[in-house]
C-alpha atoms as a PDB file:
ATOM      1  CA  UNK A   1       2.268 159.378-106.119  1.00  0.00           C
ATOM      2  CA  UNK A   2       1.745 156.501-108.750  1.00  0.00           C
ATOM      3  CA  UNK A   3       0.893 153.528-106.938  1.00  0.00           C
ATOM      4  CA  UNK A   4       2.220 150.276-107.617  1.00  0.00           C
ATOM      5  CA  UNK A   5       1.879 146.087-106.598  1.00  0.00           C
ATOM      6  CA  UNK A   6       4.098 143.256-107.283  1.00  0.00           C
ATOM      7  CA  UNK A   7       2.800 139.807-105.743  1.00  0.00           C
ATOM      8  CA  UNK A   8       4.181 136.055-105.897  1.00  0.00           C
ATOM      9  CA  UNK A   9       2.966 132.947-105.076  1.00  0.00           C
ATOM     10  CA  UNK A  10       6.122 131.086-104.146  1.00  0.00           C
ATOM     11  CA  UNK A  11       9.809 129.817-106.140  1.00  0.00           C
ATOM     12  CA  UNK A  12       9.917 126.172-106.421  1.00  0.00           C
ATOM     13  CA  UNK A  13      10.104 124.180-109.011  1.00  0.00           C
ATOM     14  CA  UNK A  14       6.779 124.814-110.727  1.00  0.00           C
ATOM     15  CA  UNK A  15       5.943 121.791-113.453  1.00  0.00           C
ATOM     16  CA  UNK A  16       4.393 122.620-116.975  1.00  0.00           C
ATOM     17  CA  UNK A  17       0.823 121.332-115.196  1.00  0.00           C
ATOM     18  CA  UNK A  18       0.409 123.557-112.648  1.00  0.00           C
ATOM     19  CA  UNK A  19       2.001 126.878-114.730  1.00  0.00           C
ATOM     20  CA  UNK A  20      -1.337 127.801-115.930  1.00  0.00           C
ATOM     21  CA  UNK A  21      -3.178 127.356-112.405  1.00  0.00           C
ATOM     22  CA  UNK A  22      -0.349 129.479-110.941  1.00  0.00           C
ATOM     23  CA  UNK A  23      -0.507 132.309-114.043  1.00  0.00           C
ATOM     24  CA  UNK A  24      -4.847 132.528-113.057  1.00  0.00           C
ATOM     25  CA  UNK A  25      -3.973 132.765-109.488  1.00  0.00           C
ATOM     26  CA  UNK A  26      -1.576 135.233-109.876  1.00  0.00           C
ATOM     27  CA  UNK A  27      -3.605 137.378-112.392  1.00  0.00           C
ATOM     28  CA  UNK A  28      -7.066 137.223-110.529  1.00  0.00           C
ATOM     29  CA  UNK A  29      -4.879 138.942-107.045  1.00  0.00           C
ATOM     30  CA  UNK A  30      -3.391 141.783-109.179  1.00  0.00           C
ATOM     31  CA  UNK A  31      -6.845 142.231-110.314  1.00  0.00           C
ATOM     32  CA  UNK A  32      -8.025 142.218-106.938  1.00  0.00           C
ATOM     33  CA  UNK A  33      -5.164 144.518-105.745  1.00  0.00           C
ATOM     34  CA  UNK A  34      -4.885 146.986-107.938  1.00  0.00           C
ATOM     35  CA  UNK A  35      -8.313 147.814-108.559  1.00  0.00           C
ATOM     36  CA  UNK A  36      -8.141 148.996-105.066  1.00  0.00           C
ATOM     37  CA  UNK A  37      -4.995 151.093-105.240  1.00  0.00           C
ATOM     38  CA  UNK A  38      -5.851 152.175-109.163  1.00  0.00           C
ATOM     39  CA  UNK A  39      -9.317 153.666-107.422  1.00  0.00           C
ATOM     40  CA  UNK A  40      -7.481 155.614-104.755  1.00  0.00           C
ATOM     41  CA  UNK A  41      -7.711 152.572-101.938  1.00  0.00           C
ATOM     42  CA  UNK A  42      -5.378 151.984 -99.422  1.00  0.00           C
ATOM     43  CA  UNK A  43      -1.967 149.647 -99.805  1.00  0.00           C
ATOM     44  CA  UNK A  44      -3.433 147.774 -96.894  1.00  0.00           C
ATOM     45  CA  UNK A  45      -6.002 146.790 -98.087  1.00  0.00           C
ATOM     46  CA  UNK A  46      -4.629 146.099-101.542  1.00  0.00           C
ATOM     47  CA  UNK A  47      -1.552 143.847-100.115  1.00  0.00           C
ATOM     48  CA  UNK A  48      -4.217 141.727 -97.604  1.00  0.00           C
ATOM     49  CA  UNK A  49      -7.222 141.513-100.684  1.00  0.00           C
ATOM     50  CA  UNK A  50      -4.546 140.273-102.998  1.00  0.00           C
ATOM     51  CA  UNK A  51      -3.135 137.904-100.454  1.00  0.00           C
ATOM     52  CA  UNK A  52      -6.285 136.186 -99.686  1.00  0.00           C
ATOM     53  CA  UNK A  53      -6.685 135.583-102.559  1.00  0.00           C
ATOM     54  CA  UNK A  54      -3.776 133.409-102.901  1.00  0.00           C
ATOM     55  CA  UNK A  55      -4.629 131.762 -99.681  1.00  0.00           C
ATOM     56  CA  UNK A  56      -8.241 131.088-100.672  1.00  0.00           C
ATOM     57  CA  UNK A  57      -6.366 129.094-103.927  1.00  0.00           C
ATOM     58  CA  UNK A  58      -5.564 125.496-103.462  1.00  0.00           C
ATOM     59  CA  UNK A  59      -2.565 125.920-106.126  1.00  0.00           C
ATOM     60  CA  UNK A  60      -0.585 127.864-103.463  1.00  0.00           C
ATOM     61  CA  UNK A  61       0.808 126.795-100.268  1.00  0.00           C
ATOM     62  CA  UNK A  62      -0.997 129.294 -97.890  1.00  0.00           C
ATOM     63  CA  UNK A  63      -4.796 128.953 -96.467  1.00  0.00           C
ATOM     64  CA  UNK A  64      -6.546 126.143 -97.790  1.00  0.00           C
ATOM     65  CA  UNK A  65      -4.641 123.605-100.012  1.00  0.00           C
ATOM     66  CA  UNK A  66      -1.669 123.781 -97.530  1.00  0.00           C
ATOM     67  CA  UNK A  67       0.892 121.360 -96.815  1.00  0.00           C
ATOM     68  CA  UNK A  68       0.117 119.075 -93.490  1.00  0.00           C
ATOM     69  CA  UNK A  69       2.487 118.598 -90.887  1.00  0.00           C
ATOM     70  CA  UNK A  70       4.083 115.100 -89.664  1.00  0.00           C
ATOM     71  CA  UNK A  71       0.816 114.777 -87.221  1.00  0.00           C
ATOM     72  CA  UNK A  72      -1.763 115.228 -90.717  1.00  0.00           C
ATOM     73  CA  UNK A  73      -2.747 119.621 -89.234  1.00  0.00           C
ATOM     74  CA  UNK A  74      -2.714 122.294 -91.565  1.00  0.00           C
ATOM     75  CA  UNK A  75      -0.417 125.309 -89.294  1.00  0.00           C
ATOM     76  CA  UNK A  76      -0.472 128.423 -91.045  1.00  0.00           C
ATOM     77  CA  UNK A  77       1.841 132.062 -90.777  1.00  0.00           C
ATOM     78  CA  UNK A  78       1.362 135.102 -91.759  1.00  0.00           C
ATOM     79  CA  UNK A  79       2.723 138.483 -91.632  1.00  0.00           C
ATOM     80  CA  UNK A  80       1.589 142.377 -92.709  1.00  0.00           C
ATOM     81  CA  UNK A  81       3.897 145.498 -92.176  1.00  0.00           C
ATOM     82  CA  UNK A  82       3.698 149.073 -92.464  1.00  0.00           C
ATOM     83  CA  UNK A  83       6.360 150.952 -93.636  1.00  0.00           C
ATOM     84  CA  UNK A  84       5.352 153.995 -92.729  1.00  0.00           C
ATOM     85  CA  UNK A  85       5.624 153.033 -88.970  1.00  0.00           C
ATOM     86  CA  UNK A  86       7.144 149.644 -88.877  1.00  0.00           C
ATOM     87  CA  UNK A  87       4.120 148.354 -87.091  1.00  0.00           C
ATOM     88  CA  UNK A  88       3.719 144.952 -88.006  1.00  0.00           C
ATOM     89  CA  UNK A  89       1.115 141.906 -87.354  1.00  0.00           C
ATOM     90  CA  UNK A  90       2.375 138.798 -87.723  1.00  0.00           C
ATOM     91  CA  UNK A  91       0.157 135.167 -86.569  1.00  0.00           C
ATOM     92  CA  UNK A  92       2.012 131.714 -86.534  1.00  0.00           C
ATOM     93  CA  UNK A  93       0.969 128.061 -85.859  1.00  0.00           C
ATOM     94  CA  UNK A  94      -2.523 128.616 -86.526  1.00  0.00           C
ATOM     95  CA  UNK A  95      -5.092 125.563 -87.380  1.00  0.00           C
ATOM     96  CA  UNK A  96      -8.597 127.346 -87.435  1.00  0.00           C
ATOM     97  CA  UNK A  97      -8.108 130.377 -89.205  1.00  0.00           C
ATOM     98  CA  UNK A  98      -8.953 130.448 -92.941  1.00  0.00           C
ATOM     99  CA  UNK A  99      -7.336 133.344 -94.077  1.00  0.00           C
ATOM    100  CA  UNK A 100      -4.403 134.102 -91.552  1.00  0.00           C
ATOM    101  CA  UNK A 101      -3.268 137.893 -93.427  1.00  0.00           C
ATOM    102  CA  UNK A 102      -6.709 139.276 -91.969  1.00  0.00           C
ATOM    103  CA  UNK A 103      -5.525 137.787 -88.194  1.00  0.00           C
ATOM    104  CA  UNK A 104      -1.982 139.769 -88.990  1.00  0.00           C
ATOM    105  CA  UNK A 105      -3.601 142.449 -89.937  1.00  0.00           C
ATOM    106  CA  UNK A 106      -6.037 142.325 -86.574  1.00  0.00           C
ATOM    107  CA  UNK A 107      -2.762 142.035 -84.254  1.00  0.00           C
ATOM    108  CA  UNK A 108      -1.021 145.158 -86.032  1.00  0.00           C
ATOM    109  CA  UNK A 109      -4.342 147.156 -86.022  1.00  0.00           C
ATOM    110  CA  UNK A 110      -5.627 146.049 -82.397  1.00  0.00           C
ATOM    111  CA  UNK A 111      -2.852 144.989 -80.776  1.00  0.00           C
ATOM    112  CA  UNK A 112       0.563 146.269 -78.907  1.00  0.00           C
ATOM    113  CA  UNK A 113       2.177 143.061 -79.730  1.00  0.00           C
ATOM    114  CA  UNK A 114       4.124 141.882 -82.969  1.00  0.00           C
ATOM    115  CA  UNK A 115       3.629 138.179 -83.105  1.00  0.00           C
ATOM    116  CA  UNK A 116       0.795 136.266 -81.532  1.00  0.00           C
ATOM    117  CA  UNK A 117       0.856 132.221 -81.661  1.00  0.00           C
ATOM    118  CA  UNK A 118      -1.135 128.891 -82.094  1.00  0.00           C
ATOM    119  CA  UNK A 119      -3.927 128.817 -79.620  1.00  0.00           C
ATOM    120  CA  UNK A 120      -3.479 132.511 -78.108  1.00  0.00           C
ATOM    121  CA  UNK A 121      -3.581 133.911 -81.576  1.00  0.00           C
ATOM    122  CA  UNK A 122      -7.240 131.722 -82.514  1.00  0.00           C
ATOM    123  CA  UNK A 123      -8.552 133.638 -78.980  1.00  0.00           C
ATOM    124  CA  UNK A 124      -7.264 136.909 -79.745  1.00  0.00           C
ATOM    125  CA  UNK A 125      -9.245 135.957 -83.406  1.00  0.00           C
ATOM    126  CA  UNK A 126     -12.532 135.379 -81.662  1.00  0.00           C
ATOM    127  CA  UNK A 127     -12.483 138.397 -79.569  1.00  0.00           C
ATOM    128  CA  UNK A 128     -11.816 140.770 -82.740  1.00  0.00           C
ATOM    129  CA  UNK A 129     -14.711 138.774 -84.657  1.00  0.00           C
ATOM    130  CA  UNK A 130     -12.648 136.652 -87.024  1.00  0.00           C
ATOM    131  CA  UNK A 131     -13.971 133.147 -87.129  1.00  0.00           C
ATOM    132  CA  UNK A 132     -12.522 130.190 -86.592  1.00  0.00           C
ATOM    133  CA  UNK A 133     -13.243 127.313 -89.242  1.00  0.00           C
ATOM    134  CA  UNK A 134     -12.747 123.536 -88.387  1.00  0.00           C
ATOM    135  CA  UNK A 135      -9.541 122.322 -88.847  1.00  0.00           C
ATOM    136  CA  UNK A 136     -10.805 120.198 -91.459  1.00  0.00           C
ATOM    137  CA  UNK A 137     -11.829 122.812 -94.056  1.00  0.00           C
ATOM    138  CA  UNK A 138      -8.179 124.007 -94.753  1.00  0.00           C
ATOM    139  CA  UNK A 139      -7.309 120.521 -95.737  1.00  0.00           C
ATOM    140  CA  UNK A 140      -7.346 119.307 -99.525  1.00  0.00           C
ATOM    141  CA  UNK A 141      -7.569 115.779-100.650  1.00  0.00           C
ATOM    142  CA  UNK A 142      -4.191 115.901-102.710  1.00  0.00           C
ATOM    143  CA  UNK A 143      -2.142 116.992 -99.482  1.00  0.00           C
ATOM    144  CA  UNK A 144      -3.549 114.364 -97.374  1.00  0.00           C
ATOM    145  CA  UNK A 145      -3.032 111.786-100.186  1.00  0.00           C
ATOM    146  CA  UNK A 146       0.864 113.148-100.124  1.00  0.00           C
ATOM    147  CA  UNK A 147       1.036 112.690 -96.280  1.00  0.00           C
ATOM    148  CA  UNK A 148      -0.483 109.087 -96.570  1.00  0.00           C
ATOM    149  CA  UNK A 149       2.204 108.442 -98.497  1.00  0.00           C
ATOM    150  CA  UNK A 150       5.078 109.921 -96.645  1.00  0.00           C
ATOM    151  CA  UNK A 151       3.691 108.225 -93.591  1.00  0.00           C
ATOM    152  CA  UNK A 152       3.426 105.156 -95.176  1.00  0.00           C
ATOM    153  CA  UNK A 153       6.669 105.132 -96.751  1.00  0.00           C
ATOM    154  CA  UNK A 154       9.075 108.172 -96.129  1.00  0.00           C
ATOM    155  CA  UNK A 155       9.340 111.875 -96.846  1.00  0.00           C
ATOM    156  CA  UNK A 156       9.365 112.418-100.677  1.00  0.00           C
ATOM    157  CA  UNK A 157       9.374 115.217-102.866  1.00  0.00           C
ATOM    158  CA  UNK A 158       7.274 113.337-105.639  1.00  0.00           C
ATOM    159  CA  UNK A 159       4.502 112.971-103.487  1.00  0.00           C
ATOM    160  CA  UNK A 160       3.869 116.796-103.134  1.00  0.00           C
ATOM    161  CA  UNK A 161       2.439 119.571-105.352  1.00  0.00           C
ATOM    162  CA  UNK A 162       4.662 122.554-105.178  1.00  0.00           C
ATOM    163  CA  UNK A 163       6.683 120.760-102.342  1.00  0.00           C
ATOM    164  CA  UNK A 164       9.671 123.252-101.864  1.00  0.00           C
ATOM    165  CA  UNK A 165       7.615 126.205-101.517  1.00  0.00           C
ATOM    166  CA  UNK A 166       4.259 128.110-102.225  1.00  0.00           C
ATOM    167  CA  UNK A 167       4.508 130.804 -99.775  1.00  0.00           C
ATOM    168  CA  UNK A 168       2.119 133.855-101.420  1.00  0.00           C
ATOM    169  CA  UNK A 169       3.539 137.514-100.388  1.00  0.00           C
ATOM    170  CA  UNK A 170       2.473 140.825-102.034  1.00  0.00           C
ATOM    171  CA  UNK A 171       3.823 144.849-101.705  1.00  0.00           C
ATOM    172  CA  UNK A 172       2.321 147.623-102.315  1.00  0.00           C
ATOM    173  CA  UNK A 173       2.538 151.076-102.459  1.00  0.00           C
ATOM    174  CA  UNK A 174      -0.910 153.662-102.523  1.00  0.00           C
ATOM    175  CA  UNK A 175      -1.052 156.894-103.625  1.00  0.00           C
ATOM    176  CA  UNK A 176      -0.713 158.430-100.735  1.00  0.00           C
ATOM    177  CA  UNK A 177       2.768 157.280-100.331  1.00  0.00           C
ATOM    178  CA  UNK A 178       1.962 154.375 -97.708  1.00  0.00           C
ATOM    179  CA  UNK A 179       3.899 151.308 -98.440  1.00  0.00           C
ATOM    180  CA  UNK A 180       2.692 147.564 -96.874  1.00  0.00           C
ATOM    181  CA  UNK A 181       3.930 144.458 -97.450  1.00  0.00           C
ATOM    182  CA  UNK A 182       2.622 140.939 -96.966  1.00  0.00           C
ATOM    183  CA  UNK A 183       3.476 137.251 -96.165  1.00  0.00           C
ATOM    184  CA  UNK A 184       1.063 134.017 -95.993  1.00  0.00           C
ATOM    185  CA  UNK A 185       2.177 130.261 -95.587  1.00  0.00           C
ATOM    186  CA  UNK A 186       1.417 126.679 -95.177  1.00  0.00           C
ATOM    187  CA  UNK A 187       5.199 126.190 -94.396  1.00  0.00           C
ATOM    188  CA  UNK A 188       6.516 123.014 -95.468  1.00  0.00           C
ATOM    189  CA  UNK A 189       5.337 119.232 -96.314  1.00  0.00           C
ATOM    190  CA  UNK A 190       5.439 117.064 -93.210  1.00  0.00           C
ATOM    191  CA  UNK A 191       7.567 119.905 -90.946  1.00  0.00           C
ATOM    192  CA  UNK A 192       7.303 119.289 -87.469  1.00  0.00           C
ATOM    193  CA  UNK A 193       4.545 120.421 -85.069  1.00  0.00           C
ATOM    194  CA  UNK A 194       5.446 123.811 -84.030  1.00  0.00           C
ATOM    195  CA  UNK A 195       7.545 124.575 -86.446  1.00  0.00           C
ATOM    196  CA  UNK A 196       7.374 128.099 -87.688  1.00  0.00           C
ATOM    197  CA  UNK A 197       9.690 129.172 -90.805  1.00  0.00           C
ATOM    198  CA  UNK A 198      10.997 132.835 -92.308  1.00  0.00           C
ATOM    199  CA  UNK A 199       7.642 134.085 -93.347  1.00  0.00           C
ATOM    200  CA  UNK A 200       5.492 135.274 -90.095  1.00  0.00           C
ATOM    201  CA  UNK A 201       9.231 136.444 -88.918  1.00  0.00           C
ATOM    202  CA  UNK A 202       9.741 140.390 -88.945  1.00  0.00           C
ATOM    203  CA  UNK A 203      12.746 141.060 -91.120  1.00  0.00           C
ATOM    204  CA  UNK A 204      13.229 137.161 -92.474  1.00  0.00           C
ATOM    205  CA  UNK A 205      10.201 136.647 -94.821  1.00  0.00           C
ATOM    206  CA  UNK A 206       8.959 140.322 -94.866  1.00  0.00           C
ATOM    207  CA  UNK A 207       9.557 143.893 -93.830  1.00  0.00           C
ATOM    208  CA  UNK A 208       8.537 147.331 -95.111  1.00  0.00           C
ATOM    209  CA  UNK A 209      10.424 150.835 -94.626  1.00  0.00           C
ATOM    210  CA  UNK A 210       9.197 153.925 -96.171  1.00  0.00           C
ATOM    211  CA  UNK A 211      12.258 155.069 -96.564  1.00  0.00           C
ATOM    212  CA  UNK A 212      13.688 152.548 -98.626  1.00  0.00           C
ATOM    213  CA  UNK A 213      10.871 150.081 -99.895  1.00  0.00           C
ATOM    214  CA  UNK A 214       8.974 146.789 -98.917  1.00  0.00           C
ATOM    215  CA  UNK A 215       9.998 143.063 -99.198  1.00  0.00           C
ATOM    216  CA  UNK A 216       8.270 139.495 -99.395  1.00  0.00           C
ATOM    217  CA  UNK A 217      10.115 136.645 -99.479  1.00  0.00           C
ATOM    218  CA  UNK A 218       9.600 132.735-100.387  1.00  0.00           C
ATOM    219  CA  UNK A 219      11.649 129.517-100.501  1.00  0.00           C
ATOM    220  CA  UNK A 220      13.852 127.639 -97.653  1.00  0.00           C
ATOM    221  CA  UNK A 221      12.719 129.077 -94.498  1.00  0.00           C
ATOM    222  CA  UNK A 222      15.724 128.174 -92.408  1.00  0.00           C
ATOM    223  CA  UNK A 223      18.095 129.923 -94.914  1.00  0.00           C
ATOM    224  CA  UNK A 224      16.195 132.567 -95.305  1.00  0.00           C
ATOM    225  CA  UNK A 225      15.986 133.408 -91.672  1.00  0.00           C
ATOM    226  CA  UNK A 226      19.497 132.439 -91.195  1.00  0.00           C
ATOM    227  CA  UNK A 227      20.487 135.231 -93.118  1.00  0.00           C
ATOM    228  CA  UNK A 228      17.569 137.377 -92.450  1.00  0.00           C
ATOM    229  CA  UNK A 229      16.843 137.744 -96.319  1.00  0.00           C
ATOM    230  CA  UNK A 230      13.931 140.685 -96.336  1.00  0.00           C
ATOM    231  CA  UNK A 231      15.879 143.278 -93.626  1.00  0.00           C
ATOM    232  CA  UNK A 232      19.007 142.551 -95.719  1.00  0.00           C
ATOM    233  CA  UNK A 233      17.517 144.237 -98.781  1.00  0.00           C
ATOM    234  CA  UNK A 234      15.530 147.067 -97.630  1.00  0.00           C
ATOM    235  CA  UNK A 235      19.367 147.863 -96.187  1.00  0.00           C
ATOM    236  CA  UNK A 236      20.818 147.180 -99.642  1.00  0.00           C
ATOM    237  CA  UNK A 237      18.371 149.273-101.391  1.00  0.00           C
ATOM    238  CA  UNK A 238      20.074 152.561 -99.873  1.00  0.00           C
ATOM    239  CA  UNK A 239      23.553 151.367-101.431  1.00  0.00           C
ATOM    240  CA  UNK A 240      24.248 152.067-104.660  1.00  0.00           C
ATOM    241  CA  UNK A 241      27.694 150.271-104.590  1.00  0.00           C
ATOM    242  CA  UNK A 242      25.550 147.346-105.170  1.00  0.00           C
ATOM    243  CA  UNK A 243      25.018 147.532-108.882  1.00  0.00           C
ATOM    244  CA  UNK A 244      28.819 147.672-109.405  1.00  0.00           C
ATOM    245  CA  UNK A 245      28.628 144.191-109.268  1.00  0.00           C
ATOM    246  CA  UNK A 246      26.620 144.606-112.762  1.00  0.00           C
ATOM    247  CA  UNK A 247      28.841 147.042-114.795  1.00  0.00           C
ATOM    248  CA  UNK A 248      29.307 144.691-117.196  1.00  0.00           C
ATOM    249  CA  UNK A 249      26.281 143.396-117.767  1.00  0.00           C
ATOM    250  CA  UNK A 250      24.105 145.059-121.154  1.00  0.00           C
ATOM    251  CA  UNK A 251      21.074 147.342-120.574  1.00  0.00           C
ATOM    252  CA  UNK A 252      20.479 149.917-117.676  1.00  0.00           C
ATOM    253  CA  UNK A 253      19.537 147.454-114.307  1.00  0.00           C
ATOM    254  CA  UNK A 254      17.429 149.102-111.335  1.00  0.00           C
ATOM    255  CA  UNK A 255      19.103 149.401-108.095  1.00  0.00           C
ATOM    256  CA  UNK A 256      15.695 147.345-107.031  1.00  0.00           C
ATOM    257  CA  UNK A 257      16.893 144.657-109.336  1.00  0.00           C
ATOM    258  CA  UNK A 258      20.356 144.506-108.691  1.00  0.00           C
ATOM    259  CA  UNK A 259      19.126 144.514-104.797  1.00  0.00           C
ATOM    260  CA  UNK A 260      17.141 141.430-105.309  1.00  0.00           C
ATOM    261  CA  UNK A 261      19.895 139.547-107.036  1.00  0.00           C
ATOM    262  CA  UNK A 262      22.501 139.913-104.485  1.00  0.00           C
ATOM    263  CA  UNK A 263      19.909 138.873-101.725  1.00  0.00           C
ATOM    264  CA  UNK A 264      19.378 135.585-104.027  1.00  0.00           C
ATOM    265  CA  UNK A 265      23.334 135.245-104.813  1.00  0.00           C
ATOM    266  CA  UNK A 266      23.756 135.634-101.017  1.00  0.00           C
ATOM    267  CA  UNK A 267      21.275 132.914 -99.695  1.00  0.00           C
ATOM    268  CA  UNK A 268      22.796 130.154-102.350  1.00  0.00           C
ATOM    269  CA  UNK A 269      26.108 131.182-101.403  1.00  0.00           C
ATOM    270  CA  UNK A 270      25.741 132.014 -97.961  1.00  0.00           C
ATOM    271  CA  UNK A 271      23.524 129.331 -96.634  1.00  0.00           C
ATOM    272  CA  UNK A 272      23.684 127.093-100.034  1.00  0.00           C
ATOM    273  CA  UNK A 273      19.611 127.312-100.317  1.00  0.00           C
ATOM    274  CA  UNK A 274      16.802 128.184-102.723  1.00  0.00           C
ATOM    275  CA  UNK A 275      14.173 130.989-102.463  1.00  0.00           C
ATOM    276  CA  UNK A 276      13.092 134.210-104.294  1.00  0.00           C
ATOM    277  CA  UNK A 277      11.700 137.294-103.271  1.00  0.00           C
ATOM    278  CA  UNK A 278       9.251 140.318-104.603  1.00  0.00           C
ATOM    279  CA  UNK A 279      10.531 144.043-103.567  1.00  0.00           C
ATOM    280  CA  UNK A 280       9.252 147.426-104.610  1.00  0.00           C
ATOM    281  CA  UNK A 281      11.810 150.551-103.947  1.00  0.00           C
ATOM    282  CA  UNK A 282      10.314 153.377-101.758  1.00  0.00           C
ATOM    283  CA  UNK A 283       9.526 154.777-105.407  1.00  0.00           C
ATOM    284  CA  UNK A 284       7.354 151.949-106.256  1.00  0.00           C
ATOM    285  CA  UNK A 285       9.674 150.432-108.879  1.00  0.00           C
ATOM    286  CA  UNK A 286       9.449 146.615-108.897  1.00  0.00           C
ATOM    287  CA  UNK A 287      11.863 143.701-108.888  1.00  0.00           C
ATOM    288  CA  UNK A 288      11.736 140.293-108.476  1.00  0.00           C
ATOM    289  CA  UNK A 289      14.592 137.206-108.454  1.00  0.00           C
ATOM    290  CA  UNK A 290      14.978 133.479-107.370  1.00  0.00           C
ATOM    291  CA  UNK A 291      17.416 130.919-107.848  1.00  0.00           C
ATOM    292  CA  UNK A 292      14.439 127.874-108.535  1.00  0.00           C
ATOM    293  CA  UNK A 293      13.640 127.026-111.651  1.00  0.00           C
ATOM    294  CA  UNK A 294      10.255 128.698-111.720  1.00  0.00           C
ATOM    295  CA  UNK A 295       8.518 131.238-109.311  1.00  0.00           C
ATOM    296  CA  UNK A 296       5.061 132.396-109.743  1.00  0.00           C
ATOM    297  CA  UNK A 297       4.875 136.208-109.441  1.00  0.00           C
ATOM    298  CA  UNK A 298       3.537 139.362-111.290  1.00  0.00           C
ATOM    299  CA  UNK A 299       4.016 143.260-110.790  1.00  0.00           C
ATOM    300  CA  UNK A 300       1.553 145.876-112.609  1.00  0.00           C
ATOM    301  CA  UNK A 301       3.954 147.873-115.230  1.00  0.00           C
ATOM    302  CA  UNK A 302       4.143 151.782-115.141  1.00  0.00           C
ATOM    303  CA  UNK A 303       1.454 151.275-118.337  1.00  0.00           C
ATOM    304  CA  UNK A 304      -1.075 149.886-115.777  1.00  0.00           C
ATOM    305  CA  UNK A 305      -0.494 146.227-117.563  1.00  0.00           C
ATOM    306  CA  UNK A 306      -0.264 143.140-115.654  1.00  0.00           C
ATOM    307  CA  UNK A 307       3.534 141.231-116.075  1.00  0.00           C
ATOM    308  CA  UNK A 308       2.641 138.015-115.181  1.00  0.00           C
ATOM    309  CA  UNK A 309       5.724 134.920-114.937  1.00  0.00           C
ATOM    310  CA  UNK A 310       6.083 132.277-115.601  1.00  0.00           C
END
């Protein structure tokens, strides 16, 4: 089987300053991911290089460079499925772990559970040899600058790089025919302690079945699990009915394509939100769609070249 990777680094409203750093960040993880898979590797270990990546870039919201919370802590999610068995790992509320995907992947590889938690999820990190970093190294100047100023004044979207989203997700499919995808936030500016959005949350911000392909999602949390936005179109994706909806549009569309649309028509009409999301189909054909007026995203073509947006 040809493999194939599609990553994003969130949907938000990117400005012209920060397309560039996006466009890098986005091009060094495909890089990273598919010279695993193009070499044979494992989707696993493409979906979690490529996603640390992201988190170990201050452009996106995941890892370090995260948005603080109203009490000035970095709390971090993060999710990795299998399709093949629907195991999944998923950590959330975590303040001393630098790269959260490798703690996800821990809990699905060494653990019975699904979703481990704050401080139960940094002990089940130190007993399967992931260290724990001060809560002080995830933290970069600009986002404690922005919470300064929301404390000092109130909540505002001016004061934040990349303030509606950020989230970094990636899917991939190996040649072996195993499909994984991924999930990695900071969540959002000044959200309250505890509070843990669509991306850590089986089914909301991610899920991967074999037998119909693998999902990452980014943008309003609460909508997004509200109408459970990754579950929703791994079922669309075995319903063909759903490109009637684009007869009339020119060119031939990919049932991946017109899957992610109608996820992204439902959450704005649905739930009246913004967000995007990355899918490949259990073939390993890629689609992407958001209703934001930029997301940061980029799939390796059938050619083996990057397509890289914005």
């Amino acid at each position: 089987m040809k493999p194939s990777l599609i990553i994003h680094g969130g949907a938000w409203n990117i400005p012209d300053e920060s397309v560039e750093d996006c466009r890098a960040g986005i091009q060094r993880a495909l890089e990273t991911g598919w010279k695993i898979l193009s070499s044979g590797g494992a989707a696993i270990d493409a979906v979690t290089s490529a996603i640390v990546i992201l988190e170990d870039d201050s452009t996106f919201d995941a890892g370090f460079g995260s948005h603080l919370n109203s009490d000035g802590h970095v709390q971090l999610d993060a999710i990795l499925m299998d399709g093949g068995t629907l195991k999944a790992g998923a950590v959330a509320a975590v303040e001393r772990i630098h790269n959260p995907i490798r703690l996800a992947r821990s809990v699905l590889e060494h653990s019975d559970h699904v979703m481990l938690v704050a401080a139960g999820a940094e002990k089940f990190a130190e007993e399967h040899g992931i260290p724990l970093c001060p809560p002080e190294d995830l933290i970069h100047e600009r986002e404690r600058i922005a919470w300064r100023r929301c404390l000092s004044d109130s909540h505002a979207v001016e004061h934040h790089l990349g303030h509606e989203s950020g989230t970094v997700g990636a899917v991939a499919l190996d040649e072996h025919g195993h499909l994984f995808a991924g999930t990695s936030t900071g969540g959002t500016c000044c959200k309250l302690p505890g509070r843990v959005g669509d991306s850590p949350l089986i089914g909301c911000g991610c899920y991967a079945d074999a037998e119909a392909g693998g999902v990452s999602c980014t943008g309003h949390g609460e909508g997004i699990m509200k109408i459970v936005m990754a579950k929703m179109a791994t079922d669309l994706l075995h319903d063909q009915r759903v490109l009637l909806s684009h007869r009339k549009k020119a060119g031939p569309l990919s049932l991946a394509q017109a899957v992610a649309d109608a996820c992204i028509r439902k959450l704005a009409h649905r739930v009246h939100t913004t967000g995007g999301l990355i899918l490949l189909d259990r073939q390993g054909r890629p689609a992407a769609a958001f209703n934001t007026p930029r997301m940061a995203y980029g799939y390796v073509e059938e050619t083996g070249k990057f397509r890289i947006a914005p």
